[in-house]
C-alpha atoms as a PDB file:
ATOM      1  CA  UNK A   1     -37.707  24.652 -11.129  1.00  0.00           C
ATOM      2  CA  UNK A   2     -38.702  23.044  -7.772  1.00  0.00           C
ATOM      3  CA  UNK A   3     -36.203  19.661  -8.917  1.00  0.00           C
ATOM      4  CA  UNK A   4     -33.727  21.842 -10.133  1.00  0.00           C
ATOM      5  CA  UNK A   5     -33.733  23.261  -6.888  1.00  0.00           C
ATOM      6  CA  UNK A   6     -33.942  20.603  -4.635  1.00  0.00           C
ATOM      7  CA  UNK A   7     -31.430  18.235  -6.950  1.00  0.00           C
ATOM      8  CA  UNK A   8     -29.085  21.477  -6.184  1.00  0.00           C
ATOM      9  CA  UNK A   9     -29.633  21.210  -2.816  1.00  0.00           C
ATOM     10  CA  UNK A  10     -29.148  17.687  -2.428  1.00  0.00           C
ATOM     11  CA  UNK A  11     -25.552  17.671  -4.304  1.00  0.00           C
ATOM     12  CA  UNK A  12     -24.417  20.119  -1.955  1.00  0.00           C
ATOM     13  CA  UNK A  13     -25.476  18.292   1.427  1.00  0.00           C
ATOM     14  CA  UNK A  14     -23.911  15.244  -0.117  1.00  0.00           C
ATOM     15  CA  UNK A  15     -21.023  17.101  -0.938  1.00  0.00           C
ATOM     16  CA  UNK A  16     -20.514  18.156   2.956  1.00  0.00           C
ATOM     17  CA  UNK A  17     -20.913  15.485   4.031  1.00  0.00           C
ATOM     18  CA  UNK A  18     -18.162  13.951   2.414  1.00  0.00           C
ATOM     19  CA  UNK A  19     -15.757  16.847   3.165  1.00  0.00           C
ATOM     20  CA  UNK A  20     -16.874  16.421   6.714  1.00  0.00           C
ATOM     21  CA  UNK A  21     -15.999  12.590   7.075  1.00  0.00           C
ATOM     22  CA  UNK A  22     -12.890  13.435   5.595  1.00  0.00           C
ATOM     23  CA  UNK A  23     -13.236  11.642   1.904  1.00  0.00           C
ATOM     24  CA  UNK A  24     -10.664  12.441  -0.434  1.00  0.00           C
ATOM     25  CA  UNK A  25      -9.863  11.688  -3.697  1.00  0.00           C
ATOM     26  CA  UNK A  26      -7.425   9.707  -5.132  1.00  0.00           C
ATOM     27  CA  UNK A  27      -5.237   9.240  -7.710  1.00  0.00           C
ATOM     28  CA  UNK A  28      -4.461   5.952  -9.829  1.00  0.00           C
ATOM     29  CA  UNK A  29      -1.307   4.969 -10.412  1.00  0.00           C
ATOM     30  CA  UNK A  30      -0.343   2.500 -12.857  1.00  0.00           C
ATOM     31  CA  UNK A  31       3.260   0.260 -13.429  1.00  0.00           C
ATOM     32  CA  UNK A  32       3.821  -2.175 -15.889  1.00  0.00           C
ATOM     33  CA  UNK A  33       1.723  -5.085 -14.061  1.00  0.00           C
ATOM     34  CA  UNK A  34      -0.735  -3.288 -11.621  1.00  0.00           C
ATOM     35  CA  UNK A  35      -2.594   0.073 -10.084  1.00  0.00           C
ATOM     36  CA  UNK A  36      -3.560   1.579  -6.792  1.00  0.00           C
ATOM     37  CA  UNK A  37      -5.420   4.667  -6.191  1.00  0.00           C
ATOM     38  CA  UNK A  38      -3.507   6.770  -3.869  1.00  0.00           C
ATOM     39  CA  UNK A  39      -5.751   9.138  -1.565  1.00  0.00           C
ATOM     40  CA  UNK A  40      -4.965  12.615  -2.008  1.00  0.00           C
ATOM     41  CA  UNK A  41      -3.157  13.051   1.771  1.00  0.00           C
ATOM     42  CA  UNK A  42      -0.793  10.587   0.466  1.00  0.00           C
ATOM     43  CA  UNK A  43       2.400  11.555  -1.413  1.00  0.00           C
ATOM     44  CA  UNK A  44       3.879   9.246  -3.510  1.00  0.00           C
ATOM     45  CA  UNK A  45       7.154   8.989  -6.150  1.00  0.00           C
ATOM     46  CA  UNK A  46       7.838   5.904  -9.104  1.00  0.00           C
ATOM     47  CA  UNK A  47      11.155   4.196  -9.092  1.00  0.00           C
ATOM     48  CA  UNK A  48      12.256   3.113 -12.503  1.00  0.00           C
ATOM     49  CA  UNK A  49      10.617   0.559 -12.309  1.00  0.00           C
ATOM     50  CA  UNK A  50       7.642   2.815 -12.143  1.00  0.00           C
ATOM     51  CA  UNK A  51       7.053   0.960  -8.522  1.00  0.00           C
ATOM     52  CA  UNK A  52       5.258   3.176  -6.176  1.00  0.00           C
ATOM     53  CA  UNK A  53       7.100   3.974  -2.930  1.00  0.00           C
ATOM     54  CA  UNK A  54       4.287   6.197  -0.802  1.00  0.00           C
ATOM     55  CA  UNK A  55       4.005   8.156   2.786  1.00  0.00           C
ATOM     56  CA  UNK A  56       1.333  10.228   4.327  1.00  0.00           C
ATOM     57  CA  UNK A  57       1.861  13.803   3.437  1.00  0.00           C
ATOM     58  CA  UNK A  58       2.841  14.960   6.433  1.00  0.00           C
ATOM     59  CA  UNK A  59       6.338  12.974   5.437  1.00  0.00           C
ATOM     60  CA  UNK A  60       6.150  13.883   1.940  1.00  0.00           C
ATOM     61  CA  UNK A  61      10.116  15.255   2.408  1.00  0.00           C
ATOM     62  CA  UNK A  62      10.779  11.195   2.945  1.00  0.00           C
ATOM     63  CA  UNK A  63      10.548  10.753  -0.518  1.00  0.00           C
ATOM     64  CA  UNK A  64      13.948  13.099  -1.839  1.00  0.00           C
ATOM     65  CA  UNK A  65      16.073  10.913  -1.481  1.00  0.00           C
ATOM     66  CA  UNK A  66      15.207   6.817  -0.981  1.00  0.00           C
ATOM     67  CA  UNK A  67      18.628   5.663  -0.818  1.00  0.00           C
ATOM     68  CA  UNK A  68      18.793   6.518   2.832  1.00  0.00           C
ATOM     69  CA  UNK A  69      17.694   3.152   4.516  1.00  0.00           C
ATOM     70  CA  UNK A  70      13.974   3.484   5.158  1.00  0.00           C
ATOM     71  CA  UNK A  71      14.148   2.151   9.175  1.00  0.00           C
ATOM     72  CA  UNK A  72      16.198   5.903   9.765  1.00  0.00           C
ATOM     73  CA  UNK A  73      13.809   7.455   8.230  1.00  0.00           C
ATOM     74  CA  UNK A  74      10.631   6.426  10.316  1.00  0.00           C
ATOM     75  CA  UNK A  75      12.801   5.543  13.233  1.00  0.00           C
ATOM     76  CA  UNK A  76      11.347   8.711  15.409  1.00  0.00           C
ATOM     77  CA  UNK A  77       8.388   9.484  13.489  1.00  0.00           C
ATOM     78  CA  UNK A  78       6.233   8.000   9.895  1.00  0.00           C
ATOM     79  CA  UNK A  79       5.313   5.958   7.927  1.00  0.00           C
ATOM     80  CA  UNK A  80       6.003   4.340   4.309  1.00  0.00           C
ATOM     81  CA  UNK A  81       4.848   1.793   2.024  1.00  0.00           C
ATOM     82  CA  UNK A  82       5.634   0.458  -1.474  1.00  0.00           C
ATOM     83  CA  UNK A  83       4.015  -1.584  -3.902  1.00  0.00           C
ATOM     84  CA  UNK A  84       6.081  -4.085  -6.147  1.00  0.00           C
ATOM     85  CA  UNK A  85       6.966  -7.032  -7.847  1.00  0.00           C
ATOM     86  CA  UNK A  86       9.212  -9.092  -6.347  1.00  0.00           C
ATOM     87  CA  UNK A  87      12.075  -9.450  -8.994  1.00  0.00           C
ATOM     88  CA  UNK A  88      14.811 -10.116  -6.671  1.00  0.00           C
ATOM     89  CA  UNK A  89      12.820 -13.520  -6.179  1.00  0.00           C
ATOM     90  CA  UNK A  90      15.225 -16.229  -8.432  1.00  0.00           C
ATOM     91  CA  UNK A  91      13.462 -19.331  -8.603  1.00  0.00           C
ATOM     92  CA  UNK A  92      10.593 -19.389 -11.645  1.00  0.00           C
ATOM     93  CA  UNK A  93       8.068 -21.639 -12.271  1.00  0.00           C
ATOM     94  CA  UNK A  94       7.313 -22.380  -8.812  1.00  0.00           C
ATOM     95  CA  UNK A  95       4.387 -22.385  -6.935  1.00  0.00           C
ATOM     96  CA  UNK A  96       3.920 -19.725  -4.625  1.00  0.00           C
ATOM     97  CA  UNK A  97       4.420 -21.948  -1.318  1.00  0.00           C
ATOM     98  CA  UNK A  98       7.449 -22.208  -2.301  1.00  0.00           C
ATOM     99  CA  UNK A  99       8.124 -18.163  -2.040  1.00  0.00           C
ATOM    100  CA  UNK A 100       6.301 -18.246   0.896  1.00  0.00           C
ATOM    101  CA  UNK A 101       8.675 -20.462   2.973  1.00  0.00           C
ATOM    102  CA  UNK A 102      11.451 -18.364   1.250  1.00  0.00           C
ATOM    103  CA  UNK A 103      10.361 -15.058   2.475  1.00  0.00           C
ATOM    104  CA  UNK A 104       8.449 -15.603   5.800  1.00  0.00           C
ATOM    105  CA  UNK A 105       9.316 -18.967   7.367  1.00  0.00           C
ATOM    106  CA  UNK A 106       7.140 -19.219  10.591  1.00  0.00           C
ATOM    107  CA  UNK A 107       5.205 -15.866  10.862  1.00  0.00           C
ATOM    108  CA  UNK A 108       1.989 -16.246  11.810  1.00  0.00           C
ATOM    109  CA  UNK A 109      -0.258 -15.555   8.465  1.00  0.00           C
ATOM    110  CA  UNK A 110      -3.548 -14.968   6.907  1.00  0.00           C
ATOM    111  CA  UNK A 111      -4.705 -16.339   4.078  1.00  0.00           C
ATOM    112  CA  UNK A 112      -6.635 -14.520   1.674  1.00  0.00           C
ATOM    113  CA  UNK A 113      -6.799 -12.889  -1.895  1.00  0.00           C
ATOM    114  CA  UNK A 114      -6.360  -9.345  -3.722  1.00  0.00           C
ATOM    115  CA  UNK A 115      -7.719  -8.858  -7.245  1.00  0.00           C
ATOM    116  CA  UNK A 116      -8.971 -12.922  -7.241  1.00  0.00           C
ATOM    117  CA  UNK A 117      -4.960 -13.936  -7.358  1.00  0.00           C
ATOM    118  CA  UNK A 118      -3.572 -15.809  -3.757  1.00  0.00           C
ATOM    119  CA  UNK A 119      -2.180 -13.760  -0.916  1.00  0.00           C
ATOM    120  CA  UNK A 120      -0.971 -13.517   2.637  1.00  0.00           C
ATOM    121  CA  UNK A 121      -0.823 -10.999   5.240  1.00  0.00           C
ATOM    122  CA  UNK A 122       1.412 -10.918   7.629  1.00  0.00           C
ATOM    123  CA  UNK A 123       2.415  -9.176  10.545  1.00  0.00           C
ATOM    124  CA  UNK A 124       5.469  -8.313  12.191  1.00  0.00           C
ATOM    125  CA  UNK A 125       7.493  -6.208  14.900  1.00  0.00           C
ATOM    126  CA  UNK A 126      10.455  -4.712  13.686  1.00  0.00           C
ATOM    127  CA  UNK A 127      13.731  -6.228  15.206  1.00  0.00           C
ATOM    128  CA  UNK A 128      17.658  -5.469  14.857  1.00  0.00           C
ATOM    129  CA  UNK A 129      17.751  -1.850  12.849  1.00  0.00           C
ATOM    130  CA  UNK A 130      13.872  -1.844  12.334  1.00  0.00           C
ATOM    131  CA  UNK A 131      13.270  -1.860  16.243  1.00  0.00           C
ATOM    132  CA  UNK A 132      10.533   0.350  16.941  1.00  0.00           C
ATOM    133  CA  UNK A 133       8.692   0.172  13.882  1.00  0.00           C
ATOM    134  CA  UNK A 134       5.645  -2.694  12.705  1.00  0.00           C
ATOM    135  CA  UNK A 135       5.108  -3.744   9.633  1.00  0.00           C
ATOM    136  CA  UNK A 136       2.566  -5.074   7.350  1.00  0.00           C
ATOM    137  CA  UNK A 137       3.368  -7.119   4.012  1.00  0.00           C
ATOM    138  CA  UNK A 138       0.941  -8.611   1.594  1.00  0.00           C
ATOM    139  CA  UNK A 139       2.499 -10.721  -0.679  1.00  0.00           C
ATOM    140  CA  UNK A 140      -0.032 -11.892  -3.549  1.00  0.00           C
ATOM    141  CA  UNK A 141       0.693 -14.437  -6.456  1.00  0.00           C
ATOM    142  CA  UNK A 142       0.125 -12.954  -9.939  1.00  0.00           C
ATOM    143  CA  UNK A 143       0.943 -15.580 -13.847  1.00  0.00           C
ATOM    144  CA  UNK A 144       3.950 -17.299 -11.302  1.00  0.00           C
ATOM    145  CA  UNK A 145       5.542 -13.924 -10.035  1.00  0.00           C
ATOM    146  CA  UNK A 146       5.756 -12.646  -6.563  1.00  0.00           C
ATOM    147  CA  UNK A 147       4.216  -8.811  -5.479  1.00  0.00           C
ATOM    148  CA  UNK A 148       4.634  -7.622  -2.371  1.00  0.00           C
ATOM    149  CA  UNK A 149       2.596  -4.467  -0.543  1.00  0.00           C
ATOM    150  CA  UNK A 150       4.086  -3.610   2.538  1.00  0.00           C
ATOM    151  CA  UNK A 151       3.673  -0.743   4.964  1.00  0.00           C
ATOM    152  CA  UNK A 152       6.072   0.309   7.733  1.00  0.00           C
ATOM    153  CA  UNK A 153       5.792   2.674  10.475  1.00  0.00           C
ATOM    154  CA  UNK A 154       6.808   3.644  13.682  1.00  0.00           C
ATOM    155  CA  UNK A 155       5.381   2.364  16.520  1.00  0.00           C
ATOM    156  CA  UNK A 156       3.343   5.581  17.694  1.00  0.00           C
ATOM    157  CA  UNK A 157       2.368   5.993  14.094  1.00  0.00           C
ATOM    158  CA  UNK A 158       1.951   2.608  12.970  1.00  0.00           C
ATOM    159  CA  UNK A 159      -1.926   2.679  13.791  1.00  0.00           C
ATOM    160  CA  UNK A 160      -2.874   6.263  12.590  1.00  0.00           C
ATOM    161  CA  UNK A 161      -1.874   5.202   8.827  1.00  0.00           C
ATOM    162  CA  UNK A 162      -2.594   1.301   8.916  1.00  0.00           C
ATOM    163  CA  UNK A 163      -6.191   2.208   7.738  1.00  0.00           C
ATOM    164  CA  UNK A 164      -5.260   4.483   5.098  1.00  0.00           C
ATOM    165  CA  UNK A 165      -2.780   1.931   3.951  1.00  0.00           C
ATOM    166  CA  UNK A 166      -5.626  -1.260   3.944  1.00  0.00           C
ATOM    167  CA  UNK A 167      -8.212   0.854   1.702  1.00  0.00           C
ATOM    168  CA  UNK A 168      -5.331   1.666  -0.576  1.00  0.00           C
ATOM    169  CA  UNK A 169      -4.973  -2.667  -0.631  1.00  0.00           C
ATOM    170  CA  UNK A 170      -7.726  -2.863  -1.842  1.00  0.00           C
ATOM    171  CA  UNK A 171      -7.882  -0.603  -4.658  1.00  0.00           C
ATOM    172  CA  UNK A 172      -4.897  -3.228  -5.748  1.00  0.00           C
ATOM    173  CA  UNK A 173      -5.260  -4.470  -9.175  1.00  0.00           C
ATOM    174  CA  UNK A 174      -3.488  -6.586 -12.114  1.00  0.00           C
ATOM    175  CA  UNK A 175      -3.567  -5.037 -15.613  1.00  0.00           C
ATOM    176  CA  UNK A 176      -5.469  -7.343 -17.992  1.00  0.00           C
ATOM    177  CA  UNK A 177      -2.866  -9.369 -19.838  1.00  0.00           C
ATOM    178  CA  UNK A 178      -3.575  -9.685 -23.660  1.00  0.00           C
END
């Protein structure tokens, strides 16, 4: 009865401890080629495509309608991301340098991987209709097709949500392909 007991008591310490650090739970997402597991304070909506475009909560409203260009909607305050593969990207059977000096020239990058496939991350400062805003892209390498997971936000809230946004990274992960 004693174990019982202290096993009982034990959950629930554990359990508010979590709640006090601010752990929440996610939910996975899946598309056609990949998942993520979206925290809980994050609101998300599929395209067709069944590509995830996702903001914190707080800018859940964001979401309605995408069409409106996504540099007005975070212009004054928020932030967005969306995961997706790259289909707009024309040349095939290429290797993925060769996207690479198609899509960021001369940004600085970082080499690295997601989910054991090749990757960058790059960093950048918004400029013409994106001024005021930063943004962070990964763009990983998956059987010869391009994926991109960037993040935008304003400047003031670019650093509140970059966090959230990097642990959701790295819940990124290809479907097994049979």
């Amino acid at each position: 009865m004693n174990k019982i007991l202290l096993v009982s008591v034990i959950i629930g310490v554990i359990g508010l401890v979590q709640y006090a650090h601010g752990q929440t739970t996610t939910t996975t997402v899946n598309t056609t080629d990949f998942s993520i597991d979206i925290p809980n304070n994050w609101s998300y909506k599929q395209d067709l495509a069944l590509q995830p475009h996702l903001v914190p909560i707080k800018f859940a409203s964001f979401l309605i309608d995408l069409t409106e260009d996504v540099d007005k909607l975070i212009k004054n305050e928020g932030a967005y991301a969306f995961f997706y593969q790259d289909w707009l990207y024309a040349i095939k059977n290429a290797p993925f340098d060769v996207y690479l000096e198609s899509k960021i020239h001369d940004t600085p990058r970082q080499n690295l991987t997601i989910d054991n496939e090749p990757a960058v991350r790059i960093s950048v400062d918004g400029i013409d209709s994106f001024n005021g805003t930063k943004m962070v892209q990964y763009l990983v390498w998956h059987d010869k097709k391009p994926y991109a997971l960037q993040y935008m936000a304003n400047v003031k809230d670019f650093e509140k949500y970059l966090p959230e946004f990097e642990q959701i990274v790295k819940t990124f992960k290809f479907k097994n392909e049979h």
